[in-house]
C-alpha atoms as a PDB file:
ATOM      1  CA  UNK A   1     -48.731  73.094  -0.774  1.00  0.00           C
ATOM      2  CA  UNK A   2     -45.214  72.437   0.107  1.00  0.00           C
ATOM      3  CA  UNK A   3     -44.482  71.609   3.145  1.00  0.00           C
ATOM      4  CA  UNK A   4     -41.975  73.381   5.747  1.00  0.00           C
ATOM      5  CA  UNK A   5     -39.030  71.096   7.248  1.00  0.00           C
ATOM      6  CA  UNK A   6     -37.599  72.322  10.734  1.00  0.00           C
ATOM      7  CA  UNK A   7     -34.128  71.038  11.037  1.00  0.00           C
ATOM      8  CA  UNK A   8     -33.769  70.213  14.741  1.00  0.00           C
ATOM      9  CA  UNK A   9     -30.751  72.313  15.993  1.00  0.00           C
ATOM     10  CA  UNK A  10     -27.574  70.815  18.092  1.00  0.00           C
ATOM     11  CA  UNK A  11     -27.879  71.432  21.631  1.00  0.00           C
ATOM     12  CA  UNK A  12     -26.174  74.312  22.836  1.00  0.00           C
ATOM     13  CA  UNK A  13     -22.643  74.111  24.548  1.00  0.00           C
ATOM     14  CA  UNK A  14     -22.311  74.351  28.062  1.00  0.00           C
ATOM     15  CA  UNK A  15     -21.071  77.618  29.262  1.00  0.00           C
ATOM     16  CA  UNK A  16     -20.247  76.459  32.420  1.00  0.00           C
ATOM     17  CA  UNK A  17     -17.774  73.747  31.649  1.00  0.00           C
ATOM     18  CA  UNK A  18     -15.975  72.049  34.475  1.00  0.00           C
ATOM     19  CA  UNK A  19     -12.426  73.463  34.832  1.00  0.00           C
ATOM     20  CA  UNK A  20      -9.904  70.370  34.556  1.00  0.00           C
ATOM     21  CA  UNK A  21      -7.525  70.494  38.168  1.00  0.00           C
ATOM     22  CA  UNK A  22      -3.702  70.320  37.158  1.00  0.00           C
ATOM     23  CA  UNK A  23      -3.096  70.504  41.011  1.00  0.00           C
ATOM     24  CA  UNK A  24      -1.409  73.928  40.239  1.00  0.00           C
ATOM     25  CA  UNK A  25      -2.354  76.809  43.241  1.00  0.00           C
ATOM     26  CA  UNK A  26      -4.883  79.620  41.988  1.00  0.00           C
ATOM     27  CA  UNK A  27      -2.590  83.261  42.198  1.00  0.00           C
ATOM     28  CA  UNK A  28      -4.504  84.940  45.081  1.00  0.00           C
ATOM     29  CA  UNK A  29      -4.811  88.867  45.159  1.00  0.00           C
ATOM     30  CA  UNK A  30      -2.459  90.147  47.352  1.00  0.00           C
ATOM     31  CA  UNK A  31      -1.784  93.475  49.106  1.00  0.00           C
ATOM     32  CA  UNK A  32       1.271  95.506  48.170  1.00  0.00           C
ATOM     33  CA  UNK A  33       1.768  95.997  52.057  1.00  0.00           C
ATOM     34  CA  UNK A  34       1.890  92.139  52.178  1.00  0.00           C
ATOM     35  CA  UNK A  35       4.484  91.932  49.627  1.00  0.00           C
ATOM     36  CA  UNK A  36       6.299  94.609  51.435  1.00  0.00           C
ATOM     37  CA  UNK A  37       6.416  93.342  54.553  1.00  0.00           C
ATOM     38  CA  UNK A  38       7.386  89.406  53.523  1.00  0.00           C
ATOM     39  CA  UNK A  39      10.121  91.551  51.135  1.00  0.00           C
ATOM     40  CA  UNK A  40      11.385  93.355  54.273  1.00  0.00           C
ATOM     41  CA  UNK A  41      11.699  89.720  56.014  1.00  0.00           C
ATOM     42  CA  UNK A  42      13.705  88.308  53.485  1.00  0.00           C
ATOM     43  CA  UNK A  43      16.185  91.527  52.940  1.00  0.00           C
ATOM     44  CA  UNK A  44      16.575  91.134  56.522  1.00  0.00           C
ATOM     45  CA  UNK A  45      17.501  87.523  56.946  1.00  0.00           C
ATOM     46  CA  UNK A  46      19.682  88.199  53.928  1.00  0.00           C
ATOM     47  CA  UNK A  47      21.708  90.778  55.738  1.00  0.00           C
ATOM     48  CA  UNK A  48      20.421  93.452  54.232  1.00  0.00           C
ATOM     49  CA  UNK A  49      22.539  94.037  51.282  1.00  0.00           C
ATOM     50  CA  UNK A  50      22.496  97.307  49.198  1.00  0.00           C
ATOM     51  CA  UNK A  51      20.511  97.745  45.347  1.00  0.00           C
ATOM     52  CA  UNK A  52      19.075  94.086  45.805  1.00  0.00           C
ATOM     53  CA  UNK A  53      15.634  94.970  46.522  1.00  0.00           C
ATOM     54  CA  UNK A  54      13.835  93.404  43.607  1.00  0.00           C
ATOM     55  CA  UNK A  55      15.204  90.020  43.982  1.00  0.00           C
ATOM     56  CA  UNK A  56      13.658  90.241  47.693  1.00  0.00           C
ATOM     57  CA  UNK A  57      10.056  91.752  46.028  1.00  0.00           C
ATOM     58  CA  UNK A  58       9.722  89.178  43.866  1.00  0.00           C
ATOM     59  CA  UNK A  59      10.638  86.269  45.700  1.00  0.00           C
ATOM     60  CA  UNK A  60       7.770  87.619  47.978  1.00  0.00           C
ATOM     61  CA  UNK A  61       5.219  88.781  45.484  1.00  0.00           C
ATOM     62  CA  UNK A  62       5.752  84.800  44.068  1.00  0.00           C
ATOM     63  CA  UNK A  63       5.610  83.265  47.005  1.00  0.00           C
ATOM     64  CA  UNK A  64       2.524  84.982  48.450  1.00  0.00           C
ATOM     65  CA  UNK A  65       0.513  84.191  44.676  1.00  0.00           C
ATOM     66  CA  UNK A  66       1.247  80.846  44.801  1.00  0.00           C
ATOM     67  CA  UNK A  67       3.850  80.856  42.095  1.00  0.00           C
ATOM     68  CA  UNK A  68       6.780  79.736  43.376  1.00  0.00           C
ATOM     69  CA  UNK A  69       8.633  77.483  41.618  1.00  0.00           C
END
């Protein structure tokens, strides 16, 4: 009778591997009142110059997610 050979299986990968910390800020969820209100501030203190708004939205939207450069 022959006999039956179990191969013994690799253990299984962890799923919940530690994440590795590059000292870079997580991007937080942030309201778009928030981002209108910090892009408001900076128009503002800019003097608040005409078809610039974008420059003034993203600077804030960055800035409040943590992705400023």
């Amino acid at each position: 009778m022959a006999e039956k050979v179990s191969k013994a299986k690799a253990p299984a990968a962890r799923k919940t591997a530690a994440k590795k910390n590059t000292g870079a800020a997580e991007p937080r969820n942030v309201s778009h009142e928030e981002i209108r209100q910090l892009a408001h501030r900076y128009w503002a203190e800019r003097g608040q110059p005409d078809g610039e708004a974008e420059i003034d939205w993203l600077r804030a939207e960055q800035e409040l997610r943590g992705k400023a450069s």
